[in-house]
C-alpha atoms as a PDB file:
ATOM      1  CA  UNK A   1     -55.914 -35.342 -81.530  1.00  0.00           C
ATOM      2  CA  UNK A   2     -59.260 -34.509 -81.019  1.00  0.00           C
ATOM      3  CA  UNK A   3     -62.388 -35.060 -83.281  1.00  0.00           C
ATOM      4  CA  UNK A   4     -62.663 -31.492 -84.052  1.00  0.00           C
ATOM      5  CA  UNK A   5     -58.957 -30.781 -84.787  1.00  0.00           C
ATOM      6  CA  UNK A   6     -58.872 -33.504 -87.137  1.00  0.00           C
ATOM      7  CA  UNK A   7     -61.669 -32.255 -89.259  1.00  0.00           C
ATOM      8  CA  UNK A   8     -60.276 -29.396 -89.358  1.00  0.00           C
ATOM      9  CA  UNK A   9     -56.938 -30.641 -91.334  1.00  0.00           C
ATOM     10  CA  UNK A  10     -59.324 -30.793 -94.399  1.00  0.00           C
ATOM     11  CA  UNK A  11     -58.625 -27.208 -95.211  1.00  0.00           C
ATOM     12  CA  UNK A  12     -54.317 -27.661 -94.873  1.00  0.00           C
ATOM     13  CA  UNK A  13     -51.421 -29.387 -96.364  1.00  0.00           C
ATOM     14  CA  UNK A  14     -49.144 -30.381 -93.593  1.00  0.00           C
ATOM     15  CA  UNK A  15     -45.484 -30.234 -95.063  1.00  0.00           C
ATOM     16  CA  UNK A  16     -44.040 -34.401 -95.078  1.00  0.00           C
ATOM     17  CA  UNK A  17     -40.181 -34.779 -96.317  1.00  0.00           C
ATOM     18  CA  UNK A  18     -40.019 -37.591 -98.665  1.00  0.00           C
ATOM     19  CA  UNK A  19     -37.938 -39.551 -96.256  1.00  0.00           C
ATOM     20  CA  UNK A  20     -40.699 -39.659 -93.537  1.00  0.00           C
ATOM     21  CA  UNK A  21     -42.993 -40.870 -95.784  1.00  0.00           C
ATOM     22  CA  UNK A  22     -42.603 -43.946 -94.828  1.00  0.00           C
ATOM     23  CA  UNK A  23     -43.162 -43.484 -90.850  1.00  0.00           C
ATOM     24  CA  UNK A  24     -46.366 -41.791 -91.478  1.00  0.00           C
ATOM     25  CA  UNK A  25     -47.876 -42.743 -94.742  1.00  0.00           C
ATOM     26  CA  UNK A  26     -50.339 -45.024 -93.421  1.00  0.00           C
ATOM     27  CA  UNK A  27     -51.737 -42.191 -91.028  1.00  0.00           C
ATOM     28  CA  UNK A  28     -51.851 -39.919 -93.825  1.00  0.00           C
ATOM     29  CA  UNK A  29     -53.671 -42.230 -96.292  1.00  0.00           C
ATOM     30  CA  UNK A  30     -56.233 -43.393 -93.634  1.00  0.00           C
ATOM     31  CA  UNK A  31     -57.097 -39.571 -92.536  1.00  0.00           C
ATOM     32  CA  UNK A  32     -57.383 -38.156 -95.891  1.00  0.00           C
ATOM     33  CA  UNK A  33     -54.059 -35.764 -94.733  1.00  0.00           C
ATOM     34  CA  UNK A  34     -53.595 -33.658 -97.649  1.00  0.00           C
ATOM     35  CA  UNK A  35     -49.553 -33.618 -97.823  1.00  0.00           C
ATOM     36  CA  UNK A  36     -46.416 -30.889 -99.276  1.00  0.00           C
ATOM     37  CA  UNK A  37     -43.929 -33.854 -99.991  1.00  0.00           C
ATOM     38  CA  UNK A  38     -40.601 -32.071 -99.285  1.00  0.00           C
ATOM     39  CA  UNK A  39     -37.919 -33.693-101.971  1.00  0.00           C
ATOM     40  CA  UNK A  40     -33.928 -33.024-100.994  1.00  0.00           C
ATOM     41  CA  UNK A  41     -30.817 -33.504-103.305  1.00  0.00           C
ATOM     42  CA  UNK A  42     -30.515 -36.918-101.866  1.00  0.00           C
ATOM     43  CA  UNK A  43     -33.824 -38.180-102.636  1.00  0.00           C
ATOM     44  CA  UNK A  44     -34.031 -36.893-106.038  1.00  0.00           C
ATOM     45  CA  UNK A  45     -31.314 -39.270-107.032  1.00  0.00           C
ATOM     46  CA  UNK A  46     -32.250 -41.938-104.868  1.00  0.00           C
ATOM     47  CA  UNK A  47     -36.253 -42.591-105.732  1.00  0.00           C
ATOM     48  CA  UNK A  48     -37.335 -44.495-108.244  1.00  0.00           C
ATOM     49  CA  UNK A  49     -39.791 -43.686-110.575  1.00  0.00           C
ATOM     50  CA  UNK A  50     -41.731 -46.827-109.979  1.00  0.00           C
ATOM     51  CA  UNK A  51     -41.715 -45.339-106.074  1.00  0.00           C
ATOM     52  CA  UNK A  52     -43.279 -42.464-106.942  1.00  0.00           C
ATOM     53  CA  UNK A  53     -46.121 -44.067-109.128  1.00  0.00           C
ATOM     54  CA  UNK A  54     -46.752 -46.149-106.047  1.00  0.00           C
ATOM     55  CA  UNK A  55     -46.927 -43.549-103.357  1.00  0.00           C
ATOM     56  CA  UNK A  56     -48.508 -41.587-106.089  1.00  0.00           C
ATOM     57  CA  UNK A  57     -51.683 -43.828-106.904  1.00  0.00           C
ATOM     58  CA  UNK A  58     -52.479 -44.799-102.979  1.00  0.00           C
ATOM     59  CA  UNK A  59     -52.566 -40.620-102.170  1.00  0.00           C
ATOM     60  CA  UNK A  60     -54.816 -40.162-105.513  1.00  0.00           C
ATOM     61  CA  UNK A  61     -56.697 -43.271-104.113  1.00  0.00           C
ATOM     62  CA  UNK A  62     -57.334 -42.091-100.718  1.00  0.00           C
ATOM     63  CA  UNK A  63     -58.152 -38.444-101.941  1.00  0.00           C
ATOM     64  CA  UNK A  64     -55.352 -37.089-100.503  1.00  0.00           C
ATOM     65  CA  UNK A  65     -54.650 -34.093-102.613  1.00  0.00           C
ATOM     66  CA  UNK A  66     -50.763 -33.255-102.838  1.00  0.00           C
ATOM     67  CA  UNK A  67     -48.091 -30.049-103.152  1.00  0.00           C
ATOM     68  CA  UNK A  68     -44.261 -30.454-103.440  1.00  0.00           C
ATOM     69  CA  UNK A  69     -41.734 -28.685-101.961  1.00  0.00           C
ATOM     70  CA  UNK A  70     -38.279 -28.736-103.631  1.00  0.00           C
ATOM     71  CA  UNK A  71     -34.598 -28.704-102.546  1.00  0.00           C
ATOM     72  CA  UNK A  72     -32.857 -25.969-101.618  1.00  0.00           C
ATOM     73  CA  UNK A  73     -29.315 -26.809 -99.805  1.00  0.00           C
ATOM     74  CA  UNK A  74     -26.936 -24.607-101.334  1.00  0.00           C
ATOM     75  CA  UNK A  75     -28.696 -24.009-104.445  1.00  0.00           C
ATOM     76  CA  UNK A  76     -28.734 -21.060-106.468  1.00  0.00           C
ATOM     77  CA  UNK A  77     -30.472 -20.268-110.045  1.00  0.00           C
ATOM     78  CA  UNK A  78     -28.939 -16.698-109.478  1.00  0.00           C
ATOM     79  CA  UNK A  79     -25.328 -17.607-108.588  1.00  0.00           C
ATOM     80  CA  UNK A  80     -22.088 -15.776-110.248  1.00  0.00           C
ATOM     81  CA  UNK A  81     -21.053 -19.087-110.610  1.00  0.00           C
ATOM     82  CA  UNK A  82     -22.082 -20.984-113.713  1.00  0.00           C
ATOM     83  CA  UNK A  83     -21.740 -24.472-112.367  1.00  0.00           C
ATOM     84  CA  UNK A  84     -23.419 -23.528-109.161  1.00  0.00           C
ATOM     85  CA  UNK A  85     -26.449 -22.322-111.921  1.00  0.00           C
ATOM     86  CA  UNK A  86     -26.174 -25.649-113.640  1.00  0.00           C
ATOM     87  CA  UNK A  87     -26.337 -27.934-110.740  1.00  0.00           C
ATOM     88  CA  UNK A  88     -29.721 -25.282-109.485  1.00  0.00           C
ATOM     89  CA  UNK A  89     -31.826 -25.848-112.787  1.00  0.00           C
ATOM     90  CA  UNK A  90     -30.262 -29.768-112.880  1.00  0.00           C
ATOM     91  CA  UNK A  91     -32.459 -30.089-109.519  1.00  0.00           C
ATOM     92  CA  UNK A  92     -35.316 -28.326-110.684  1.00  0.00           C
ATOM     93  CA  UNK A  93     -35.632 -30.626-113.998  1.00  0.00           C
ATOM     94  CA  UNK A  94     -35.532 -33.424-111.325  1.00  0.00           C
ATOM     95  CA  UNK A  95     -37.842 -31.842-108.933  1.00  0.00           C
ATOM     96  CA  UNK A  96     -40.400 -31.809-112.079  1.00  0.00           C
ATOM     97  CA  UNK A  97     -39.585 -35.162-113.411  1.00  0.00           C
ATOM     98  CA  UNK A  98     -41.225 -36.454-109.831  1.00  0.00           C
ATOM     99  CA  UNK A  99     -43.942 -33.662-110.251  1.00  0.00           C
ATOM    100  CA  UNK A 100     -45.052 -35.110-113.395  1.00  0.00           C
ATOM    101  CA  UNK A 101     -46.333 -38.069-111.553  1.00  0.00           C
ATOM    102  CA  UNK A 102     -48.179 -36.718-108.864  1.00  0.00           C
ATOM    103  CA  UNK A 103     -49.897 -34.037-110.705  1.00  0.00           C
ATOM    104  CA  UNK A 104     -49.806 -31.706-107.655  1.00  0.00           C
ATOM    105  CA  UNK A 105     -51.648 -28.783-107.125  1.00  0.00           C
ATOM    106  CA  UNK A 106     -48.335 -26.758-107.336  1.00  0.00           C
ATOM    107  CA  UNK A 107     -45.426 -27.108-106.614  1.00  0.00           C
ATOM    108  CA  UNK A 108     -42.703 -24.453-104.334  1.00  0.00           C
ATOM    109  CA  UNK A 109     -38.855 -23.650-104.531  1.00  0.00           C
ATOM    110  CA  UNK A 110     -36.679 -20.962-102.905  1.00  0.00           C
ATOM    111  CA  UNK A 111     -35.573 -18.262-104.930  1.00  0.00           C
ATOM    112  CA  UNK A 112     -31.962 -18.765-103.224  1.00  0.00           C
ATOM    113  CA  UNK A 113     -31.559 -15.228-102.655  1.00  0.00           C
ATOM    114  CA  UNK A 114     -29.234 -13.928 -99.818  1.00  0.00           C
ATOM    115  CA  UNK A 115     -29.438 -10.446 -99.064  1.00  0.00           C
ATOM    116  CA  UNK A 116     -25.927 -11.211 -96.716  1.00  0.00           C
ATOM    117  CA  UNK A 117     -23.713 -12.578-100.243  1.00  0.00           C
ATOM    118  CA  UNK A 118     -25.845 -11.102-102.919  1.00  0.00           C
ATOM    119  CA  UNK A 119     -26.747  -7.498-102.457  1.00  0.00           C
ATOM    120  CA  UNK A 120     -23.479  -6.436-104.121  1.00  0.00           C
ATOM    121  CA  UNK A 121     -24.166  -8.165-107.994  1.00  0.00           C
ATOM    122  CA  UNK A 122     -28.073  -7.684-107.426  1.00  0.00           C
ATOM    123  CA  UNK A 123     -28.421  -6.909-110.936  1.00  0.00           C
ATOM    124  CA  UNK A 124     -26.359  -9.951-112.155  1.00  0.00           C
ATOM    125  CA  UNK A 125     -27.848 -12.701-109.789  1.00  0.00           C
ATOM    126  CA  UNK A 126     -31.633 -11.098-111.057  1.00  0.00           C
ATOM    127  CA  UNK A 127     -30.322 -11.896-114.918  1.00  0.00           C
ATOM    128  CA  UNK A 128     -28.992 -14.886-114.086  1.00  0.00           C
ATOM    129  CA  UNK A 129     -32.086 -15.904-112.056  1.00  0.00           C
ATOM    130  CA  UNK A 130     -34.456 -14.726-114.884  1.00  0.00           C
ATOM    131  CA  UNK A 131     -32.624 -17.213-117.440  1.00  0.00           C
ATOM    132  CA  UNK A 132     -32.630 -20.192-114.792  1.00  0.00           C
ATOM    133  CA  UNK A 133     -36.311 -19.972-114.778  1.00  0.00           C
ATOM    134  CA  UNK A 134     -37.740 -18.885-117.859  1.00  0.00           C
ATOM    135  CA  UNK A 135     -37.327 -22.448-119.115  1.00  0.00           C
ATOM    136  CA  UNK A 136     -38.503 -23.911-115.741  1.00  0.00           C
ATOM    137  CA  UNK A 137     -41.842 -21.849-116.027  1.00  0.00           C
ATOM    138  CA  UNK A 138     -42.067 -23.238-120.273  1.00  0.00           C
ATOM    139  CA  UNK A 139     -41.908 -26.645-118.315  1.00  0.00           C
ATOM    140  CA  UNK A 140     -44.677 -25.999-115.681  1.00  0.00           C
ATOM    141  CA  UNK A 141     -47.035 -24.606-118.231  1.00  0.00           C
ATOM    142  CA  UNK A 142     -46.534 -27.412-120.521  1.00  0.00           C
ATOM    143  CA  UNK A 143     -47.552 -29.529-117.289  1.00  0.00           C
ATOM    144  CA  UNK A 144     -50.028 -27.222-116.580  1.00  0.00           C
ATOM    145  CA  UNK A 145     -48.587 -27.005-112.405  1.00  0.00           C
ATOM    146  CA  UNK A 146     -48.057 -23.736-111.326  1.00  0.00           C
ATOM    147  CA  UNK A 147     -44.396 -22.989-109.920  1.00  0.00           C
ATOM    148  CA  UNK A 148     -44.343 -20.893-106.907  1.00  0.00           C
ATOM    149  CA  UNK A 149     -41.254 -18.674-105.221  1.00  0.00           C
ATOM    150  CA  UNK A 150     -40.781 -18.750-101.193  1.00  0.00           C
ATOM    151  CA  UNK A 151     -39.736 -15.913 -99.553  1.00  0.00           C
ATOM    152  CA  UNK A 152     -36.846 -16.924 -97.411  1.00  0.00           C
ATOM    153  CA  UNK A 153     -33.711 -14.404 -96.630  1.00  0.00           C
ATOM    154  CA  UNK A 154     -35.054 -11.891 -98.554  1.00  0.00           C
ATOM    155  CA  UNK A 155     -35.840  -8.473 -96.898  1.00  0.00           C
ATOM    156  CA  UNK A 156     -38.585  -7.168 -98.713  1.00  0.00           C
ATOM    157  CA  UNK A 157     -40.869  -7.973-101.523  1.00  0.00           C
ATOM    158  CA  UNK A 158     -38.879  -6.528-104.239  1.00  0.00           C
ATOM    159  CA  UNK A 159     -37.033  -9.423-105.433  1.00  0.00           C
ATOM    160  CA  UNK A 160     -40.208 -11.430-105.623  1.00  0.00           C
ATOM    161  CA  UNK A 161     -41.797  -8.853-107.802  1.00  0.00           C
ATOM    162  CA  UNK A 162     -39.366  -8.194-110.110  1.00  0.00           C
ATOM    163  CA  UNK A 163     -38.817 -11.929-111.246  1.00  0.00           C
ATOM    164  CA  UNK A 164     -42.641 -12.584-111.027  1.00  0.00           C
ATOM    165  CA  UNK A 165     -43.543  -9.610-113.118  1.00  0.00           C
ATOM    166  CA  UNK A 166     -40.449 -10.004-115.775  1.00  0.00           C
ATOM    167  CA  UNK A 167     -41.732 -13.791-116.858  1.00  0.00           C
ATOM    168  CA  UNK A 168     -45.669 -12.900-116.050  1.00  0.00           C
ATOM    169  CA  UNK A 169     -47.083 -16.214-116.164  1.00  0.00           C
ATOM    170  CA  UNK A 170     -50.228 -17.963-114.323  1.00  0.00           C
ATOM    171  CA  UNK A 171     -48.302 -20.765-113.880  1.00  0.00           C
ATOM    172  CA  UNK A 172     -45.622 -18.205-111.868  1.00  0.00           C
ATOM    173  CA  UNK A 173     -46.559 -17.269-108.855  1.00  0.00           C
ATOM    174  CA  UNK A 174     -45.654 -16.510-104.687  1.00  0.00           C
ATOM    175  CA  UNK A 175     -45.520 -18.716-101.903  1.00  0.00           C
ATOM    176  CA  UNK A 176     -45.415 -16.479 -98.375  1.00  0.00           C
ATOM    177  CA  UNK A 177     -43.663 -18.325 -95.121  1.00  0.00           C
ATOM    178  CA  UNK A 178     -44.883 -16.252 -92.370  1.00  0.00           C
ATOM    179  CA  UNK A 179     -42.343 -17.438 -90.522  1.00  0.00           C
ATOM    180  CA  UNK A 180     -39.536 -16.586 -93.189  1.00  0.00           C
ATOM    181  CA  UNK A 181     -41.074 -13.511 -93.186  1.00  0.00           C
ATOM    182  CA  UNK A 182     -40.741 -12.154 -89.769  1.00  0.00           C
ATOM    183  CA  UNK A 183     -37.845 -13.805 -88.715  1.00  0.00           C
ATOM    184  CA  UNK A 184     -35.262 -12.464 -91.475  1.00  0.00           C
ATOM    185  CA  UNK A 185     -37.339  -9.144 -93.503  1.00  0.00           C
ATOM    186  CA  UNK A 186     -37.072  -5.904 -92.572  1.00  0.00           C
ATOM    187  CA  UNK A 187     -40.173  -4.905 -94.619  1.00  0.00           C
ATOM    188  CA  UNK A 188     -43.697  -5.537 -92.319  1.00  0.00           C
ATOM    189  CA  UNK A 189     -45.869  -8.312 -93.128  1.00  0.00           C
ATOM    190  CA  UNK A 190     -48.402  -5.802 -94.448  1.00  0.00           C
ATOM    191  CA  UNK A 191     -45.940  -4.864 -97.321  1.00  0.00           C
ATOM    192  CA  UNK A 192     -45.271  -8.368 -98.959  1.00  0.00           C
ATOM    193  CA  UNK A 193     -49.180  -8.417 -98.771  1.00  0.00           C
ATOM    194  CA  UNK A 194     -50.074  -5.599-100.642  1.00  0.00           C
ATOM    195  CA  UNK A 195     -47.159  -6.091-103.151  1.00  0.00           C
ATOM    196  CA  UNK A 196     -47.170  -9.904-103.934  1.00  0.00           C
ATOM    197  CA  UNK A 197     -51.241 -10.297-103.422  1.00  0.00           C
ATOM    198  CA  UNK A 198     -51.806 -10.851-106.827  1.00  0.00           C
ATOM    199  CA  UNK A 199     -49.568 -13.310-106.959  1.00  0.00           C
ATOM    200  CA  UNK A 200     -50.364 -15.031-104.085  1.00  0.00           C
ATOM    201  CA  UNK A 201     -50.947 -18.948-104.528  1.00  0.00           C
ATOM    202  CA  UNK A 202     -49.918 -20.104-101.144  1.00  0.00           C
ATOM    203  CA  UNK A 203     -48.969 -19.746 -97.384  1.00  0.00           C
ATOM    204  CA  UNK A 204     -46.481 -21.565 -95.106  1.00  0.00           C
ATOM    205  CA  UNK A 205     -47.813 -21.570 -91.316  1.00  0.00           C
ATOM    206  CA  UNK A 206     -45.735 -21.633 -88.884  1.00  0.00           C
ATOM    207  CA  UNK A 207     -44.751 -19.389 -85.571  1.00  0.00           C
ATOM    208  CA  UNK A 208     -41.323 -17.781 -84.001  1.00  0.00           C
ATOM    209  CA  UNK A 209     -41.060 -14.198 -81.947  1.00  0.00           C
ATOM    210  CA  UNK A 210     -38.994 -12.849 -84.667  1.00  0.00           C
ATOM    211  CA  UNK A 211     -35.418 -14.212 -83.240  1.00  0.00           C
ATOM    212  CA  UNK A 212     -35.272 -16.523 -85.551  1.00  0.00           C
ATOM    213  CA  UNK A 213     -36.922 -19.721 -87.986  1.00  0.00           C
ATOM    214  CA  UNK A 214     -38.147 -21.866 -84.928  1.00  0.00           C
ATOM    215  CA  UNK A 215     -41.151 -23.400 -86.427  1.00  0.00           C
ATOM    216  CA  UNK A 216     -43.146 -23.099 -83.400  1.00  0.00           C
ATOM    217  CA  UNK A 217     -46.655 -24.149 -83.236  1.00  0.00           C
ATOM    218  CA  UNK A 218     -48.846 -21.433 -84.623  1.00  0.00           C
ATOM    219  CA  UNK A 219     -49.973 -19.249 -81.544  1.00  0.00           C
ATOM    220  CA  UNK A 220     -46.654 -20.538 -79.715  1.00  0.00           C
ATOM    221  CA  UNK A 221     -44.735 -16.880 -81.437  1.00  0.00           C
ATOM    222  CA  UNK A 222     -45.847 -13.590 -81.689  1.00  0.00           C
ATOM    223  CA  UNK A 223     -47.169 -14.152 -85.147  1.00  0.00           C
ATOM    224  CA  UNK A 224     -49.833 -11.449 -86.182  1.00  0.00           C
ATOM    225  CA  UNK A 225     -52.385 -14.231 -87.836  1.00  0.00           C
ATOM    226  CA  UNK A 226     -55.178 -12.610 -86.938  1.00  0.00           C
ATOM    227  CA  UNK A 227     -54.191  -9.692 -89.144  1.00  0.00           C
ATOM    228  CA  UNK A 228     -53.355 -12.259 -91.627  1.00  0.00           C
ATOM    229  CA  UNK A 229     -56.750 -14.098 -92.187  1.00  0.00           C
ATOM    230  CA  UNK A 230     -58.301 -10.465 -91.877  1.00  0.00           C
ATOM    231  CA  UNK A 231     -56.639  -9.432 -94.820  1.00  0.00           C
ATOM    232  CA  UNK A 232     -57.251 -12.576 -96.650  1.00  0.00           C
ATOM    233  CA  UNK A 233     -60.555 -12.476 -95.952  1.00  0.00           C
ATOM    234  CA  UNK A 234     -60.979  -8.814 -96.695  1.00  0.00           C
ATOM    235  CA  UNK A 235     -59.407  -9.034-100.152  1.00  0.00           C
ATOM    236  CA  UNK A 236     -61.012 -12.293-100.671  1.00  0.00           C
ATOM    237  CA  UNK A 237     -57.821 -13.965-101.191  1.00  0.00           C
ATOM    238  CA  UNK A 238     -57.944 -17.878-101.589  1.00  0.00           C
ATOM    239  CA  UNK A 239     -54.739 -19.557-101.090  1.00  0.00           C
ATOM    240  CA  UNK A 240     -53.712 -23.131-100.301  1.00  0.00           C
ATOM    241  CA  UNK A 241     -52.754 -23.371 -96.649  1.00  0.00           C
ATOM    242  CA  UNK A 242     -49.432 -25.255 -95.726  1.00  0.00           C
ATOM    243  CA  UNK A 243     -48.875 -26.340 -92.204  1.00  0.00           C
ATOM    244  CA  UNK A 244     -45.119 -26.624 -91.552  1.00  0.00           C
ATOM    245  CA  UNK A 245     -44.849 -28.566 -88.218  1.00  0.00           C
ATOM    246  CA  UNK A 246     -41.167 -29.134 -87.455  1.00  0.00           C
ATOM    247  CA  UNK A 247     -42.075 -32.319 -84.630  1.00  0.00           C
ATOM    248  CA  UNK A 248     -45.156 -34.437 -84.881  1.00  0.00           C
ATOM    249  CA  UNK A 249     -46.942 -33.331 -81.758  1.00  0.00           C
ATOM    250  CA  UNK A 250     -46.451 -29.572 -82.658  1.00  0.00           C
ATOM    251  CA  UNK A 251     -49.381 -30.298 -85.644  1.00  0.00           C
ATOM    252  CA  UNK A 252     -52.234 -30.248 -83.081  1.00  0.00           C
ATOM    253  CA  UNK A 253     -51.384 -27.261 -81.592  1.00  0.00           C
ATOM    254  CA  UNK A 254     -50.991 -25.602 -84.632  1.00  0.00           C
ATOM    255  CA  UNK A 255     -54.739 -26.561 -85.981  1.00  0.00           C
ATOM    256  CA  UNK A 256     -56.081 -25.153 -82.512  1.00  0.00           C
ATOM    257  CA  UNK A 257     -54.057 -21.742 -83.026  1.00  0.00           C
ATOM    258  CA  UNK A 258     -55.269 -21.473 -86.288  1.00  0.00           C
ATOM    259  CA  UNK A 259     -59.064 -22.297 -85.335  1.00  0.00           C
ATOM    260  CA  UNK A 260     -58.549 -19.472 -82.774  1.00  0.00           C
ATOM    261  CA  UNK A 261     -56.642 -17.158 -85.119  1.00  0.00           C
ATOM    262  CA  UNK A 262     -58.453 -17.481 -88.613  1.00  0.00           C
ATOM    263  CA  UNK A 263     -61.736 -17.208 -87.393  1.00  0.00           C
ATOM    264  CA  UNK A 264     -64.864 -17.677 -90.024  1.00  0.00           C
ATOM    265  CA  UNK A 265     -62.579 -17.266 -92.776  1.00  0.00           C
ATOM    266  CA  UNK A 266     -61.692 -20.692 -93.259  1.00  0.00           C
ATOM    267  CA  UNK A 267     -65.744 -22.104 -93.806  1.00  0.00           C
ATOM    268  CA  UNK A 268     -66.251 -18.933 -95.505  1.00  0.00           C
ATOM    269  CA  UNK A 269     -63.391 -19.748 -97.900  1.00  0.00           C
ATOM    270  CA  UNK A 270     -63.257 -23.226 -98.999  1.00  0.00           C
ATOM    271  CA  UNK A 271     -61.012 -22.320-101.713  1.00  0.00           C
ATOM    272  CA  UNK A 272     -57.967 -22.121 -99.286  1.00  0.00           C
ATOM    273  CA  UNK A 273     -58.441 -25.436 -98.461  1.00  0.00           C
ATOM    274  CA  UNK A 274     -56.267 -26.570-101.659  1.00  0.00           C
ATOM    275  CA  UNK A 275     -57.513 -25.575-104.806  1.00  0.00           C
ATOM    276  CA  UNK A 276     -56.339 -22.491-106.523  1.00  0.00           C
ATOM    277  CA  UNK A 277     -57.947 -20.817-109.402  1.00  0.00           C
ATOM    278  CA  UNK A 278     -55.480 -19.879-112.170  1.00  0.00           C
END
């Protein structure tokens, strides 16, 4: 990777499962990466909490500011089912018991929402969703780290909306995937913009031609960034900027497509490059 491109990872996150850290944590502590650590079922249970101080302290060390993704494998705080909603908010406790020693800047879930299962007992899965997490939002502002819903199968903004406005917290906001987004909604990306802007706290980066969740190399798709960072930029919107590379050597690419795409707005708005003003 070039000298250029590698400056340039100062104003990203680049997503890093907790089970690669390992492979790459020396790279990322001697180049300052700035890292969302993606936790799954099976590493919640497996980690130790002396793990996490460790991994913890060398990041903090380096200056390596951090994110955290949680898991999502058949979870869902919205399910009919209530054992399927206990096991859901079980994970989330975890997925906070590990944020509370990293501090991160925020941390991201799905909402678990399937338009293709769930469309029929809307109304139920949103109540049961609220009650999952109102006490998951208590917990974040407690903690003071802001909690932050992913759009994933969802086809427009609605959902989002309605859960971020009923509980109408600062420490509740949105995550956009642009891939998510125009792989599986039928709304534009113009709408979730406009409705979920002032919730807006963070972006996933990543390409596809709409077919499907590829995670191409931004600039690889037919991703409308350009339009994206306009926006942004017009409406002076700071969020943190997640890369989500899906293989090692796509990363590069992606930083290049982005310094094409994104133009001035990223040294005009140093804010995106990880902190977020609540």
């Amino acid at each position: 990777m070039s000298e250029r491109l590698l400056r340039m990872l100062e104003f990203f996150h680049v997503n890093m499962p907790w089970q690669h850290m390992p492979r790459h944590f020396e790279m990322i502590v001697s180049r300052r990466m700035n890292v969302e650590i993606g936790f799954d079922a099976a590493s919640l249970d497996r980690v130790t909490r002396s793990e996490l101080r460790t991994v913890a302290g060398r990041l903090d060390a380096a200056g390596c500011r951090t994110t955290i993704h949680g898991p999502f494998w058949d979870l869902n705080p919205g399910s009919i089912d209530p054992l399927i909603r206990q096991v859901s908010r079980c994970r989330f406790q975890q997925l906070f018991d590990a944020a509370g020693v990293f501090e991160p800047l925020q941390v991201v879930v799905h909402t678990g929402f399937d338009p293709r299962h769930h469309s029929g007992h809307r109304e139920a899965w949103l109540a049961n969703s609220l009650a999952s997490w109102e006490p998951l939002v208590e917990r974040a502002e407690k903690m003071r780290i802001p909690l932050l819903l992913e759009n994933v199968w969802e086809h427009g903004p609605d959902l989002h909306r309605t859960l971020l406005d009923k509980i109408s917290s600062p420490f509740f906001g949105f995550c956009l995937d642009v891939g998510h987004q125009h792989s599986f909604s039928s709304s534009p990306l113009s709408s979730w913009l406009e409705s979920l802007s002032g919730y807006l706290r963070e972006i996933h980066l990543h390409d596809n031609d709409g077919r499907g969740d590829s995670h191409l190399p931004v600039g690889r798709g037919n991703i409308d960034f350009e339009s994206l960072f306009e926006y942004l930029g017009k409406n002076k919107i700071r969020p943190l900027l997640t890369l989500e590379p899906h293989r090692e050597e796509h990363l590069a690419e992606s930083l290049a497509g982005l310094e094409k795409a994104a133009g001035n707005y990223l040294t005009d708005h140093p804010a995106g490059a990880g902190s977020v003003a609540f």
